[in-house]
C-alpha atoms as a PDB file:
ATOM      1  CA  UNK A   1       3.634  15.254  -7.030  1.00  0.00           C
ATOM      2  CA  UNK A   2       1.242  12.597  -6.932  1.00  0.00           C
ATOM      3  CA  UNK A   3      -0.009  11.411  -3.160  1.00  0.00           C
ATOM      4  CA  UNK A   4      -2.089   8.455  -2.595  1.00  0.00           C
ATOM      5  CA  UNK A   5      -3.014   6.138   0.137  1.00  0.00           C
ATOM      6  CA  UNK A   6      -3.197   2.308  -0.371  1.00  0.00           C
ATOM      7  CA  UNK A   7      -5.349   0.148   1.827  1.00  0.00           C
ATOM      8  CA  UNK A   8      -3.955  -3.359   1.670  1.00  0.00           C
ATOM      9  CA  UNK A   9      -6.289  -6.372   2.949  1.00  0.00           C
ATOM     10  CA  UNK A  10      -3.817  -9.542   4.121  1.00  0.00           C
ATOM     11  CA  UNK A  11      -4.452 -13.280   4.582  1.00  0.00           C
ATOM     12  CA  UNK A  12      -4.283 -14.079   8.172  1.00  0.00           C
ATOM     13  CA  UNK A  13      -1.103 -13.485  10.692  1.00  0.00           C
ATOM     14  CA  UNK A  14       0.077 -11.971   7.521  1.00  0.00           C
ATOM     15  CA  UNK A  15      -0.211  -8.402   8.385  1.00  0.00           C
ATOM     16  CA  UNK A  16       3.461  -7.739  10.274  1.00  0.00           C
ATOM     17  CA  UNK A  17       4.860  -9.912   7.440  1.00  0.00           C
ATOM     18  CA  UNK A  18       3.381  -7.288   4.405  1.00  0.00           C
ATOM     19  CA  UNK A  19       3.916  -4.255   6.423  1.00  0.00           C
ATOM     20  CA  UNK A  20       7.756  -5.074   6.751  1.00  0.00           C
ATOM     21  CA  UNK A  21       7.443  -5.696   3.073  1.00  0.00           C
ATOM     22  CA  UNK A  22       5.679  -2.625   1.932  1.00  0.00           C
ATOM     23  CA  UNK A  23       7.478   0.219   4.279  1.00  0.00           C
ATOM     24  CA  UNK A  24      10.809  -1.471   1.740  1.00  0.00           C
ATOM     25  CA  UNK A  25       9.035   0.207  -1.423  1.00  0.00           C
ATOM     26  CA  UNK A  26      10.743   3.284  -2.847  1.00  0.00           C
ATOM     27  CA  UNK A  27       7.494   5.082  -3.633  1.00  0.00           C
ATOM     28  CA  UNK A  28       6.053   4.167   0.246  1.00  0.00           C
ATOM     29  CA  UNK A  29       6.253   7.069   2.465  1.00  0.00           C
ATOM     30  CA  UNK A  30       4.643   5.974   6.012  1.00  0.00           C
ATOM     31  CA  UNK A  31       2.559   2.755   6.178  1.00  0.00           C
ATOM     32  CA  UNK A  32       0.619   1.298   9.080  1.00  0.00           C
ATOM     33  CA  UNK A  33      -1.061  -2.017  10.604  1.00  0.00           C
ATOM     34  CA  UNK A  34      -4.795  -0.445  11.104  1.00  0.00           C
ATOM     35  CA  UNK A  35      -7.841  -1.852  13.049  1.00  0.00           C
ATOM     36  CA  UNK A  36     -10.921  -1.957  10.415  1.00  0.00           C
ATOM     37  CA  UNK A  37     -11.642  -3.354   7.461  1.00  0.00           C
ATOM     38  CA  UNK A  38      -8.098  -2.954   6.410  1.00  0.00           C
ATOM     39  CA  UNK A  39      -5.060  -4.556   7.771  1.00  0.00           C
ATOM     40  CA  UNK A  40      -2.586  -1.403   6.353  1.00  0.00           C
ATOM     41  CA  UNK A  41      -2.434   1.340   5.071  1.00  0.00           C
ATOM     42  CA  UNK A  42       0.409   3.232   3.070  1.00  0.00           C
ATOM     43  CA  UNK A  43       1.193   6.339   1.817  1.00  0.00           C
ATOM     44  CA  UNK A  44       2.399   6.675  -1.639  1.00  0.00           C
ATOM     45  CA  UNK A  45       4.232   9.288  -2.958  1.00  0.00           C
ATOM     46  CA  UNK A  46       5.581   9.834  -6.955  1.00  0.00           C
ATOM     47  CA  UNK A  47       5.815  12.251  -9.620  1.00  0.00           C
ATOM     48  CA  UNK A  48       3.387  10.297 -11.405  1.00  0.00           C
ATOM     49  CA  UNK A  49       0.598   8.599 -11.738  1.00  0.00           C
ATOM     50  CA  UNK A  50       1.553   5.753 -13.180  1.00  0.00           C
ATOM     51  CA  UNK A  51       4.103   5.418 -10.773  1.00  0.00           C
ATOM     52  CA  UNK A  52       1.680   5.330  -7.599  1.00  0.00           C
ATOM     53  CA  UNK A  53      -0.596   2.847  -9.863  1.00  0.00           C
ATOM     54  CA  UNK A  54       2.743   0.590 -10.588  1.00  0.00           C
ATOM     55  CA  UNK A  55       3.773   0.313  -6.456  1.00  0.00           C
ATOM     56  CA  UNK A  56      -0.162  -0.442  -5.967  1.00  0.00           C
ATOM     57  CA  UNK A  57      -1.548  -2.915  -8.470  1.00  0.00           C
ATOM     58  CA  UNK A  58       1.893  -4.318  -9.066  1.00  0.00           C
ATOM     59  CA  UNK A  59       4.132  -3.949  -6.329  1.00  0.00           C
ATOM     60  CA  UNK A  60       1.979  -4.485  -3.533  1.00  0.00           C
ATOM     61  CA  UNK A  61      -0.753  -6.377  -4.366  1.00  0.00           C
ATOM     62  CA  UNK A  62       1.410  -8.968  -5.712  1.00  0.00           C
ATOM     63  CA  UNK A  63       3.166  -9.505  -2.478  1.00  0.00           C
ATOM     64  CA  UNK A  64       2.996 -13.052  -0.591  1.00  0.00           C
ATOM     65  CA  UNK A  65       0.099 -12.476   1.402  1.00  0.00           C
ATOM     66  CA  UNK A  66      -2.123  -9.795   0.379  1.00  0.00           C
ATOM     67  CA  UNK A  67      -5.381 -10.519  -0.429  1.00  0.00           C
ATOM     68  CA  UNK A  68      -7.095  -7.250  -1.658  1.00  0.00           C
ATOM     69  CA  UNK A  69      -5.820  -3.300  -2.167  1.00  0.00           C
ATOM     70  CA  UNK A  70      -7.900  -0.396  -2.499  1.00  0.00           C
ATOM     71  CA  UNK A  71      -6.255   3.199  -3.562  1.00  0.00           C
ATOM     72  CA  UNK A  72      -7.516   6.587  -2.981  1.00  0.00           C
ATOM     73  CA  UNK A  73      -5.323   9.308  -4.705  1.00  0.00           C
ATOM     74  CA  UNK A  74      -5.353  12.783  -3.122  1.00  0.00           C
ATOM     75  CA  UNK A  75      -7.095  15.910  -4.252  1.00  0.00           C
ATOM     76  CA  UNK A  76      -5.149  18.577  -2.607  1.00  0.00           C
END
């Protein structure tokens, strides 16, 4: 199993808007407005890699209002 978390930067007001949006991803296990330099972040789980690199680069940061994502997969 392949854990990661995905920070997701959002235009702004948009952050309630991409959370709703992300938290309806299959792969999306928790996810969370934040105070920082991120808006959100998620937790991504998948057999896969690939998989947690698709619902990152693809799913998510082609969503209507985020502006940037940064992912961090887990060692342990």
């Amino acid at each position: 199993m392949v854990h990661a978390f995905v920070m997701v930067k959002t235009a702004a007001g948009r952050s309630e808007d991409v959370l709703a949006a992300v938290r309806e991803l299959d792969r999306i296990s928790e996810a969370h407005v934040v105070a920082g330099e991120f808006d959100v972040i998620a937790e991504a789980e998948a057999d896969e890699v690939y998989d947690v690199l698709q619902t990152a680069s693809s799913d998510i940061s082609g969503m209507d209002g985020v502006a940037d994502t940064k992912t961090y997969m887990a060692l342990d």
